[in-house]
C-alpha atoms as a PDB file:
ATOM      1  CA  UNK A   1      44.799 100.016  53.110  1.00  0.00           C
ATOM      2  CA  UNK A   2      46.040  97.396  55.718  1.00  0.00           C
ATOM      3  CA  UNK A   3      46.893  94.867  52.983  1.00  0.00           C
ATOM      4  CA  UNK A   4      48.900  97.927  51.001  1.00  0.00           C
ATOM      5  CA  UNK A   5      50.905  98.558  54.105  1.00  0.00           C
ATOM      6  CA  UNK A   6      51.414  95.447  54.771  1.00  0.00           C
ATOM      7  CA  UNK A   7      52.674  94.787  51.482  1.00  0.00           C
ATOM      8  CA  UNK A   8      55.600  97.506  51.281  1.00  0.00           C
ATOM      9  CA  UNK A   9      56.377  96.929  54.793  1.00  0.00           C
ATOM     10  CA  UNK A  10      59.031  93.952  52.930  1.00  0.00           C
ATOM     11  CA  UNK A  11      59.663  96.201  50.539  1.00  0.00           C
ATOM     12  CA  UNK A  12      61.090  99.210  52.970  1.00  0.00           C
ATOM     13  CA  UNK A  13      62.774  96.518  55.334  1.00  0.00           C
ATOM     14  CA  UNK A  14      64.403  95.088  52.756  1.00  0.00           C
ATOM     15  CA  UNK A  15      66.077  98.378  51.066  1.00  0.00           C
ATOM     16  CA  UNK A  16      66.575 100.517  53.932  1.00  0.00           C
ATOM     17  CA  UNK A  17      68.679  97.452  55.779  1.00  0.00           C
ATOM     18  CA  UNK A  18      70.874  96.174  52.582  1.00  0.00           C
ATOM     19  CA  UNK A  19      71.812  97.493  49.206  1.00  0.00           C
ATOM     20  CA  UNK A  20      74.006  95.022  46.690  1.00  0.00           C
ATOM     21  CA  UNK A  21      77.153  96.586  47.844  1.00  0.00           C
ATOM     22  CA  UNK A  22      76.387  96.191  51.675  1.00  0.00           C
ATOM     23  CA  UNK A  23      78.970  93.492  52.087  1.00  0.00           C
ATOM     24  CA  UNK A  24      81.494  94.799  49.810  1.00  0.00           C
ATOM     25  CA  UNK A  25      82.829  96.669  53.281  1.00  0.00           C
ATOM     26  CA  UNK A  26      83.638  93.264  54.665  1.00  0.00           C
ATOM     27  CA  UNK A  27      87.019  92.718  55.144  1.00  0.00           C
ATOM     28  CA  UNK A  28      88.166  89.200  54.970  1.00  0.00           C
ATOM     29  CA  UNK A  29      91.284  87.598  53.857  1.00  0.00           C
ATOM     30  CA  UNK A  30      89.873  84.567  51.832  1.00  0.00           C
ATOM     31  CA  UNK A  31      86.038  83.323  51.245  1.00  0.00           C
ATOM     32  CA  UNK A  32      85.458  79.497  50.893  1.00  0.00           C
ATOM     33  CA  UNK A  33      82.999  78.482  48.470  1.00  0.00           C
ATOM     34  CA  UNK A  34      79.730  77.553  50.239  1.00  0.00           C
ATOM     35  CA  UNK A  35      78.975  75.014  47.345  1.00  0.00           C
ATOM     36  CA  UNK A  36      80.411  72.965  45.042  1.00  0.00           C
ATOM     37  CA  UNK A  37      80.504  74.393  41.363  1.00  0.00           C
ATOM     38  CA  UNK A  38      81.480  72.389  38.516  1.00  0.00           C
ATOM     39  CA  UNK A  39      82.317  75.561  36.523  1.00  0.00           C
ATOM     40  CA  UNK A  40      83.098  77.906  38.664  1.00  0.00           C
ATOM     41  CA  UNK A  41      83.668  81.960  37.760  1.00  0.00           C
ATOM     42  CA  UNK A  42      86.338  84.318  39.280  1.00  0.00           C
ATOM     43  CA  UNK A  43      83.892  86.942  40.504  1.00  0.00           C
ATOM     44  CA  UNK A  44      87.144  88.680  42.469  1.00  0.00           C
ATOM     45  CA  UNK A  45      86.550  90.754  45.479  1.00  0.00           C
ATOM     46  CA  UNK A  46      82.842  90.280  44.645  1.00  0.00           C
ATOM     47  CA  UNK A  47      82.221  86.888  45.319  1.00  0.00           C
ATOM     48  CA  UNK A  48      78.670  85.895  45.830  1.00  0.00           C
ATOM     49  CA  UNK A  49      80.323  84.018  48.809  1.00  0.00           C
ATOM     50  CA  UNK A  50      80.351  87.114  50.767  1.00  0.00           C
ATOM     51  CA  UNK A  51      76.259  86.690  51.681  1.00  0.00           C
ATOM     52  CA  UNK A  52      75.238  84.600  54.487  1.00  0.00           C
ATOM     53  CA  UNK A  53      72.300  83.719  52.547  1.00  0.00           C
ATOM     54  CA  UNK A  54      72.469  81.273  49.801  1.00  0.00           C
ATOM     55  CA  UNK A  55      69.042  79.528  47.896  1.00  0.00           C
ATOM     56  CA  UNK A  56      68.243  77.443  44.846  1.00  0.00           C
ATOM     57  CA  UNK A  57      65.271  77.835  41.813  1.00  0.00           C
ATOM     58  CA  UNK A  58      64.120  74.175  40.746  1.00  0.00           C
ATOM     59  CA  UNK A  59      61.522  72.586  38.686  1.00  0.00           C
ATOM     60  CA  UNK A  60      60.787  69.440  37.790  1.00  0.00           C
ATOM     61  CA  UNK A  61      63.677  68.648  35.860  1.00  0.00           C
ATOM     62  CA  UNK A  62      65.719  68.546  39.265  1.00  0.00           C
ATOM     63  CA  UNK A  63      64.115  65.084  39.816  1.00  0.00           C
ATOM     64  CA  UNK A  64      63.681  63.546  43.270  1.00  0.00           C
ATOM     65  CA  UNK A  65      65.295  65.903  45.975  1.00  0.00           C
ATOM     66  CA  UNK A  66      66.324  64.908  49.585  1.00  0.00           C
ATOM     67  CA  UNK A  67      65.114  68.013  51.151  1.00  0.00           C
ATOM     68  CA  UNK A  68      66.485  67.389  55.050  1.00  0.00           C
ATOM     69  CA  UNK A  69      70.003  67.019  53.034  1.00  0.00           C
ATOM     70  CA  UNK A  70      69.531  69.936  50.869  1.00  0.00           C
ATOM     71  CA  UNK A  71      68.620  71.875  54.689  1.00  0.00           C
ATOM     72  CA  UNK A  72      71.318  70.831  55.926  1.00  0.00           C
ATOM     73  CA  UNK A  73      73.845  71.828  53.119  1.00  0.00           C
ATOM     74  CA  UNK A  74      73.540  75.326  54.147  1.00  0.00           C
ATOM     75  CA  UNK A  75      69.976  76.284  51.344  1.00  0.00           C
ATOM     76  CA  UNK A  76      68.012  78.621  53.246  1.00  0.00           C
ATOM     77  CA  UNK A  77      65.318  79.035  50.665  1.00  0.00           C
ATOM     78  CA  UNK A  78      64.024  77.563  47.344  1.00  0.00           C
ATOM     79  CA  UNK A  79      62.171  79.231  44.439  1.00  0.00           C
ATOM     80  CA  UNK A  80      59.971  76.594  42.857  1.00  0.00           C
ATOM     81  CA  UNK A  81      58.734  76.671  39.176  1.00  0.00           C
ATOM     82  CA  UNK A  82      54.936  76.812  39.750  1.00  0.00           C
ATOM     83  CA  UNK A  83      53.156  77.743  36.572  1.00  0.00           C
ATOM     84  CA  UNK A  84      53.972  78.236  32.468  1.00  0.00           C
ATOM     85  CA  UNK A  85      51.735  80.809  30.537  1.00  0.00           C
ATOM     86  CA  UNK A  86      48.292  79.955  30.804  1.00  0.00           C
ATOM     87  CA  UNK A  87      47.998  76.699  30.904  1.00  0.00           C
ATOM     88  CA  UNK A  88      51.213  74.962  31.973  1.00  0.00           C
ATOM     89  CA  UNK A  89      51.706  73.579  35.995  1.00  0.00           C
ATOM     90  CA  UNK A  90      54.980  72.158  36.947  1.00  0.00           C
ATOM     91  CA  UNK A  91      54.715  68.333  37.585  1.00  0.00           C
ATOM     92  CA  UNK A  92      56.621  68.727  40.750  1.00  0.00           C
ATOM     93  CA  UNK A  93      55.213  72.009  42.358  1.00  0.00           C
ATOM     94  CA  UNK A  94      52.988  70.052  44.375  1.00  0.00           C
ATOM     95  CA  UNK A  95      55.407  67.641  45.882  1.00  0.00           C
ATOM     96  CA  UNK A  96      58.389  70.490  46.145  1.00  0.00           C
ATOM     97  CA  UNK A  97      56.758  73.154  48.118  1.00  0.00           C
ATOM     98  CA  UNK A  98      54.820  71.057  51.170  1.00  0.00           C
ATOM     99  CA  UNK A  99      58.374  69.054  50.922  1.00  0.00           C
ATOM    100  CA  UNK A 100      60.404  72.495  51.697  1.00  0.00           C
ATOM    101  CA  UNK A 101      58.256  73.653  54.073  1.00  0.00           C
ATOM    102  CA  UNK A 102      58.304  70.651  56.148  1.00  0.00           C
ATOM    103  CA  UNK A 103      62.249  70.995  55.643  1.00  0.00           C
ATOM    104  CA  UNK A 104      61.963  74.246  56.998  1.00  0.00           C
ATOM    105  CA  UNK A 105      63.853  75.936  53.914  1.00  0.00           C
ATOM    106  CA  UNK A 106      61.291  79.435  53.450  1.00  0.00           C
ATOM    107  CA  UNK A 107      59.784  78.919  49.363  1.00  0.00           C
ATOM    108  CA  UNK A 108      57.951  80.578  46.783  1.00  0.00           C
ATOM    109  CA  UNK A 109      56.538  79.665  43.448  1.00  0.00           C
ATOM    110  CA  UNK A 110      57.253  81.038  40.062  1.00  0.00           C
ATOM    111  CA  UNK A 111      55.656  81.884  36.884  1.00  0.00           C
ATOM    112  CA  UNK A 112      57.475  81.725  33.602  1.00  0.00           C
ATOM    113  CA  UNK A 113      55.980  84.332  32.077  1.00  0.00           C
ATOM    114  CA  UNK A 114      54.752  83.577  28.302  1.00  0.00           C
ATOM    115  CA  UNK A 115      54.215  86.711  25.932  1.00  0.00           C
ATOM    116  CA  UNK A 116      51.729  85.375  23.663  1.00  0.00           C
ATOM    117  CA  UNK A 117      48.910  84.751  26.082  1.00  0.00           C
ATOM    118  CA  UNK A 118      47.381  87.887  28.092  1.00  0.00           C
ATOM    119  CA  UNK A 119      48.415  88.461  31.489  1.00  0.00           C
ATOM    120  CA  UNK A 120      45.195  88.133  32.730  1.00  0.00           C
ATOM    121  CA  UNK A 121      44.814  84.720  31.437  1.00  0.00           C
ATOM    122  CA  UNK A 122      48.466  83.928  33.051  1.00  0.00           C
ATOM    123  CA  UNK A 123      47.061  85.312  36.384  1.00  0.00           C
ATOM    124  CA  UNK A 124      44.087  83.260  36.655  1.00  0.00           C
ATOM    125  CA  UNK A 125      46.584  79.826  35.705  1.00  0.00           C
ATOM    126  CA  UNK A 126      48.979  80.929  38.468  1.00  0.00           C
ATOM    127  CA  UNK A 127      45.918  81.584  41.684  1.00  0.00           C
ATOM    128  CA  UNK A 128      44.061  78.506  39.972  1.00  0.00           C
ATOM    129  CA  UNK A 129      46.942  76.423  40.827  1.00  0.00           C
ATOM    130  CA  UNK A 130      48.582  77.814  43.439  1.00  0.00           C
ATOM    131  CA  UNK A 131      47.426  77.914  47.190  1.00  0.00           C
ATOM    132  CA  UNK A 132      48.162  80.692  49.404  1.00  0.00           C
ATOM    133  CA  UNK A 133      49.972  78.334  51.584  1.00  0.00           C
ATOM    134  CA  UNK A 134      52.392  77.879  48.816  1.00  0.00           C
ATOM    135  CA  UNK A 135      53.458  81.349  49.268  1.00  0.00           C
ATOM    136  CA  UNK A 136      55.791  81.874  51.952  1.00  0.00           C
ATOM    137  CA  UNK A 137      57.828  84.340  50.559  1.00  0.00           C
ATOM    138  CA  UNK A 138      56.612  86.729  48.068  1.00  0.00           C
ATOM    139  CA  UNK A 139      55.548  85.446  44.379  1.00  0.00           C
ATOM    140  CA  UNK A 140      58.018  85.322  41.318  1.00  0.00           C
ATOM    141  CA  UNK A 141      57.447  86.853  38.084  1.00  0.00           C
ATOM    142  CA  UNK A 142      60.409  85.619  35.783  1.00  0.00           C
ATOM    143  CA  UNK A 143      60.482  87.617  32.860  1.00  0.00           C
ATOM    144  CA  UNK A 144      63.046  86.430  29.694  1.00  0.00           C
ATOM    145  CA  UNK A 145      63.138  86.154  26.173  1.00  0.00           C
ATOM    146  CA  UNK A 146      62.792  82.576  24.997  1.00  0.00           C
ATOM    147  CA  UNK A 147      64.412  82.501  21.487  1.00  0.00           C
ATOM    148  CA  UNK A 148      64.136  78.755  21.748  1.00  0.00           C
ATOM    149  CA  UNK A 149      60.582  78.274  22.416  1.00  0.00           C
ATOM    150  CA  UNK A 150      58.575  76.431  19.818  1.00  0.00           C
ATOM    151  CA  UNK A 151      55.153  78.000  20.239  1.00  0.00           C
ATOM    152  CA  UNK A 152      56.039  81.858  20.912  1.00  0.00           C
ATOM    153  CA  UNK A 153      59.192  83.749  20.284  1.00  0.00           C
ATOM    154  CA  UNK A 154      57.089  87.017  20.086  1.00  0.00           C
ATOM    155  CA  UNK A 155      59.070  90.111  21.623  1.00  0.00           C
ATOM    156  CA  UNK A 156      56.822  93.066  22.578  1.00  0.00           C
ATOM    157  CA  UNK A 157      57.578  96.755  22.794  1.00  0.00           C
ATOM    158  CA  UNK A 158      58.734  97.663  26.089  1.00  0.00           C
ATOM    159  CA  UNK A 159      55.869  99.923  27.058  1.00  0.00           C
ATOM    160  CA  UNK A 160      53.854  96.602  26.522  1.00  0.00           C
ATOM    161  CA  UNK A 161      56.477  94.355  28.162  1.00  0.00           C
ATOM    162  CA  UNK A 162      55.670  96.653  31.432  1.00  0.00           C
ATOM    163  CA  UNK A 163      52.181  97.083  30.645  1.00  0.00           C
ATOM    164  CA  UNK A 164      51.677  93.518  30.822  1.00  0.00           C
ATOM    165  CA  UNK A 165      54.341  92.745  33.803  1.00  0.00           C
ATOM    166  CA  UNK A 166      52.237  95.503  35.750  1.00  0.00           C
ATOM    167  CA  UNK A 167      48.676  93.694  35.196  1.00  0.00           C
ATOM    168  CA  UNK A 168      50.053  90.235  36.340  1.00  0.00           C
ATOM    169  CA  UNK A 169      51.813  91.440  39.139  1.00  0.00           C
ATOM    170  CA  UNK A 170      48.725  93.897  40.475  1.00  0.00           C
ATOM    171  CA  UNK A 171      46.434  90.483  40.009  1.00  0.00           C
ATOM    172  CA  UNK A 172      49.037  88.430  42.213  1.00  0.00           C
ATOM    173  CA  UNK A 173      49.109  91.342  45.092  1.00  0.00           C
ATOM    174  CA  UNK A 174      45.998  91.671  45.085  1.00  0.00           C
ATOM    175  CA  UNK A 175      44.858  88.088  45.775  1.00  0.00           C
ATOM    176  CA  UNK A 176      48.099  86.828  47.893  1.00  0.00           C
ATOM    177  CA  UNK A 177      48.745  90.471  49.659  1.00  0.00           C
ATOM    178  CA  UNK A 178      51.834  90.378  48.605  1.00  0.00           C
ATOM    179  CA  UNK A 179      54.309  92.139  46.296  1.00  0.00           C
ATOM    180  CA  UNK A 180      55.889  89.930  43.550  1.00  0.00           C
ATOM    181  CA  UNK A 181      59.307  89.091  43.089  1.00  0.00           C
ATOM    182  CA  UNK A 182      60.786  90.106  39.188  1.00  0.00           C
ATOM    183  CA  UNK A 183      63.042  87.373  37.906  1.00  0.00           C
ATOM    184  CA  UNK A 184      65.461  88.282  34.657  1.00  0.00           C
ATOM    185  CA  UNK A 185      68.098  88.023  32.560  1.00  0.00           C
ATOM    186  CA  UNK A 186      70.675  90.864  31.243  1.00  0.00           C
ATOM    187  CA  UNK A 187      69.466  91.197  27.798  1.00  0.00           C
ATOM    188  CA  UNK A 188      65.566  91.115  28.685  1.00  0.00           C
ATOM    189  CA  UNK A 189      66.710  93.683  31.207  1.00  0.00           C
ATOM    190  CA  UNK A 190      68.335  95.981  28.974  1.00  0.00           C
ATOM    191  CA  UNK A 191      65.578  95.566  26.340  1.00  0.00           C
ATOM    192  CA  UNK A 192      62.183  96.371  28.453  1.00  0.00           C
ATOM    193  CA  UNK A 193      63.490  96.997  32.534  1.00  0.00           C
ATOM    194  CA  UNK A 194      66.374  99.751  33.007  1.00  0.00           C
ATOM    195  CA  UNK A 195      64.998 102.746  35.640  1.00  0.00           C
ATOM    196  CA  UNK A 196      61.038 100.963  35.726  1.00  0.00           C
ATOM    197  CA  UNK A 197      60.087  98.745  38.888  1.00  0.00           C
ATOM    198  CA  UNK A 198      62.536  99.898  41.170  1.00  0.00           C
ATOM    199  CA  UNK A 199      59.687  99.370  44.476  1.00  0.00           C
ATOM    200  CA  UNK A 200      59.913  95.723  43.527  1.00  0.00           C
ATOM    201  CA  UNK A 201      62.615  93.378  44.384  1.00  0.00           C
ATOM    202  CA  UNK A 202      64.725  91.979  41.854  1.00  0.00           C
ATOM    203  CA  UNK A 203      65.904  88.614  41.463  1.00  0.00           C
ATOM    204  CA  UNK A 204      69.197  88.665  39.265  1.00  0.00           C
ATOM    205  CA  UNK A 205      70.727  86.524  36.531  1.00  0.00           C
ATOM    206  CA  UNK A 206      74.554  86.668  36.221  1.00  0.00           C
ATOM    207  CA  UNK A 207      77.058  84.015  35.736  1.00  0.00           C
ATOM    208  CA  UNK A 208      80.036  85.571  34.731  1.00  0.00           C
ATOM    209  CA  UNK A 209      80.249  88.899  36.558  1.00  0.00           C
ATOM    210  CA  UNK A 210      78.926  91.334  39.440  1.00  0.00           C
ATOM    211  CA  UNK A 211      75.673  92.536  38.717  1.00  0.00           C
ATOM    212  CA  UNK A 212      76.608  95.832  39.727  1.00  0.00           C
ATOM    213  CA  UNK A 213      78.749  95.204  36.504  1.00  0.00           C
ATOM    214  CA  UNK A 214      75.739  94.603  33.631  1.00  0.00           C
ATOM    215  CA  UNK A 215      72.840  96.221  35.627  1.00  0.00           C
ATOM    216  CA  UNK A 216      72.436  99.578  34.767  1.00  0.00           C
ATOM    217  CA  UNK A 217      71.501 101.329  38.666  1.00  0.00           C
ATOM    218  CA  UNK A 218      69.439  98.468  39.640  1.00  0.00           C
ATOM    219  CA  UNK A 219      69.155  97.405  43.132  1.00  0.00           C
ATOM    220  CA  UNK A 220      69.132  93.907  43.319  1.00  0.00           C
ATOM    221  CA  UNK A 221      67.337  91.575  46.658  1.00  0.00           C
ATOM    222  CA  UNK A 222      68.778  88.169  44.817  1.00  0.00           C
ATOM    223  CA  UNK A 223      71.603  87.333  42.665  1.00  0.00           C
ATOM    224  CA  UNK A 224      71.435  83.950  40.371  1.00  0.00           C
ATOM    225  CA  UNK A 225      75.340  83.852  40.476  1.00  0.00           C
ATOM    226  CA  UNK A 226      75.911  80.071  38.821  1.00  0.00           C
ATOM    227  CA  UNK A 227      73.478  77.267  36.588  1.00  0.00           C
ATOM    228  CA  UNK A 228      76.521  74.351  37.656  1.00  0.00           C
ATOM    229  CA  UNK A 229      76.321  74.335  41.282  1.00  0.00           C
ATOM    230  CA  UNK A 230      75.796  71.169  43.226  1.00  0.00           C
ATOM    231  CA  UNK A 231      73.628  70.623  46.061  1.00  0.00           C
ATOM    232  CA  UNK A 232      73.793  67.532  48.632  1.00  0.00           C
ATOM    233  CA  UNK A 233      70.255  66.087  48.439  1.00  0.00           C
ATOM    234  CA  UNK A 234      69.930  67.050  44.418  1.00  0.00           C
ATOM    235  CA  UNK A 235      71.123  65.251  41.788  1.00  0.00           C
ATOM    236  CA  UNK A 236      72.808  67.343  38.458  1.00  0.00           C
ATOM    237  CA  UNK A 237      73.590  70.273  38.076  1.00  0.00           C
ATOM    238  CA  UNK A 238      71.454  73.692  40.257  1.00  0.00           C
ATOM    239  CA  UNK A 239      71.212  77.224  39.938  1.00  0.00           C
ATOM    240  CA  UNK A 240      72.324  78.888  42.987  1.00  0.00           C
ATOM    241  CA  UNK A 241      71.554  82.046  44.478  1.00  0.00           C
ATOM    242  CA  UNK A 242      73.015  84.321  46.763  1.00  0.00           C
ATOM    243  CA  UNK A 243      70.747  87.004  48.695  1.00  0.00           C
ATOM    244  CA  UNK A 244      71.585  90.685  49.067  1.00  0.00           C
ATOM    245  CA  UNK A 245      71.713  91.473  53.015  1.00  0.00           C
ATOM    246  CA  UNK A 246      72.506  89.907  55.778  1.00  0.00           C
ATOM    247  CA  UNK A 247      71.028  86.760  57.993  1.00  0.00           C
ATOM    248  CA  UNK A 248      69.836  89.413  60.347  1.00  0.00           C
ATOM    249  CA  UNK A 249      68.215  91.384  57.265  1.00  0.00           C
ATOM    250  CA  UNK A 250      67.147  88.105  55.957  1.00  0.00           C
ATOM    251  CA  UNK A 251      65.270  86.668  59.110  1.00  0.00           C
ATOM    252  CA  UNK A 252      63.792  89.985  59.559  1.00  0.00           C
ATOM    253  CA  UNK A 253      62.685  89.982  55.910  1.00  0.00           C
ATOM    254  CA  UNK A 254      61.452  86.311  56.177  1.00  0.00           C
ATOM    255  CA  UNK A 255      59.453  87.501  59.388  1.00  0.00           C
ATOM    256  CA  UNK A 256      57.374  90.408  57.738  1.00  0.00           C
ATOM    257  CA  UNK A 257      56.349  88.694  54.163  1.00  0.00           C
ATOM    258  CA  UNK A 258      55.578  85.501  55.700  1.00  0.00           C
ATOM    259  CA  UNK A 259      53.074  86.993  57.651  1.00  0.00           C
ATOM    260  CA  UNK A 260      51.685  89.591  54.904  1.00  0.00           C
ATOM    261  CA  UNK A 261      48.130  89.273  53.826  1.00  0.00           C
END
């Protein structure tokens, strides 16, 4: 029971402090960007440059990364690609996360989740290869279609898409005492997600408009708002994210899942 309680404590801090449209009642005359995009989207009034509290998602393919420089840019956290399916680890999760914790940007892993293996199989990958001291903040779960992948382009019913979701995410609770994150994209969204989840936190993909815009009544914790940004500290192009509340909901959210177990 202490583990459960533990485990929505994040969940009711998080929604009864901030909502997506908190900081819509902020009245300001103009709102520099906080990073450098090379393709850069009018999001209006909206502008993910209205949250205090900005992060990136990396994996391997971001290459060597000066993390003091990437601290120092403004990043207060980093979602790292951890694990693929059921047999896939990220050639960089093991240098990234001890590398962002020493930075002292808060971190998390990921899973890409991969629809023709079971989720039980993807479960015991993602605890076989990743420590609880990789867990600072909560777990990810990102959950897309992958119409380009070579080896599975399989697209389950929704009732199965959830089914499947719910296993994975109860095995990750259970073992790391905390609740996962859900990671997607519009379409996958609309397919398998509208009105299911909604005591999870969402992690948001949209480039080219609000979310409040393309997701149907969903409450969103994290918004993925551009794939072009740039980063001091990382070389290329990095998708940038902007969180829901403010730094005082966001140091009080960082203080209760950090500690959940």
């Amino acid at each position: 029971m202490r583990r459960l309680l533990l485990a929505l404590l994040p969940i009711a801090t998080l929604l009864s402090a901030c909502s997506s449209t908190d900081y819509d009642l902020v009245n300001t005359a103009s709102i520099p960007p906080r990073f450098h995009d090379t393709d850069p989207q009018d999001f209006g009034g909206r502008t993910p440059h209205r949250h205090s509290i900005h992060g990136i998602d990396i994996s391997k393919w971001n290459g060597n990364i000066d993390w003091a420089r990437v601290k120092n840019s403004g990043v207060s956290f980093a979602f790292i690609k951890a694990t693929e399916g059921k047999d896939r680890l990220d050639a960089r999760f093991n240098e990234y996360w001890p590398q962002a914790r020493a930075a002292g940007i808060a971190y998390a892993p990921y899973h890409f989740y991969y629809f023709c293996s079971t989720a039980d199989a993807q479960a015991d990958w993602f605890i076989a290869n990743v420590p609880r001291s990789a867990v600072h903040l909560p777990p990810v779960l990102d959950v897309e279609w992958n119409g380009e992948s070579k080896t599975c382009r399989y697209r389950p019913s929704p009732e199965t898409v959830r089914a499947e979701m719910k296993r994975f995410m109860d095995r990750l609770e259970a073992h790391y005492g905390k609740r996962p994150i859900i990671y997607t994209s519009v379409d996958f969204h609309r397919d398998n997600l509208v009105g299911a989840f909604n005591d999870y936190h969402f992690w948001v993909r949209s480039v080219a408009k609000h979310p409040k815009d393309i997701y149907v009544d969903r409450r969103w914790a994290f918004w993925q708002y551009t794939s072009t940004g740039v980063i001091p500290g990382i070389d290329g192009h990095t998708d940038i994210n902007a969180f829901a509340g403010s730094a005082k909901n966001w140091q009080k959210w960082v203080a209760a899942v950090s500690q959940a177990r």
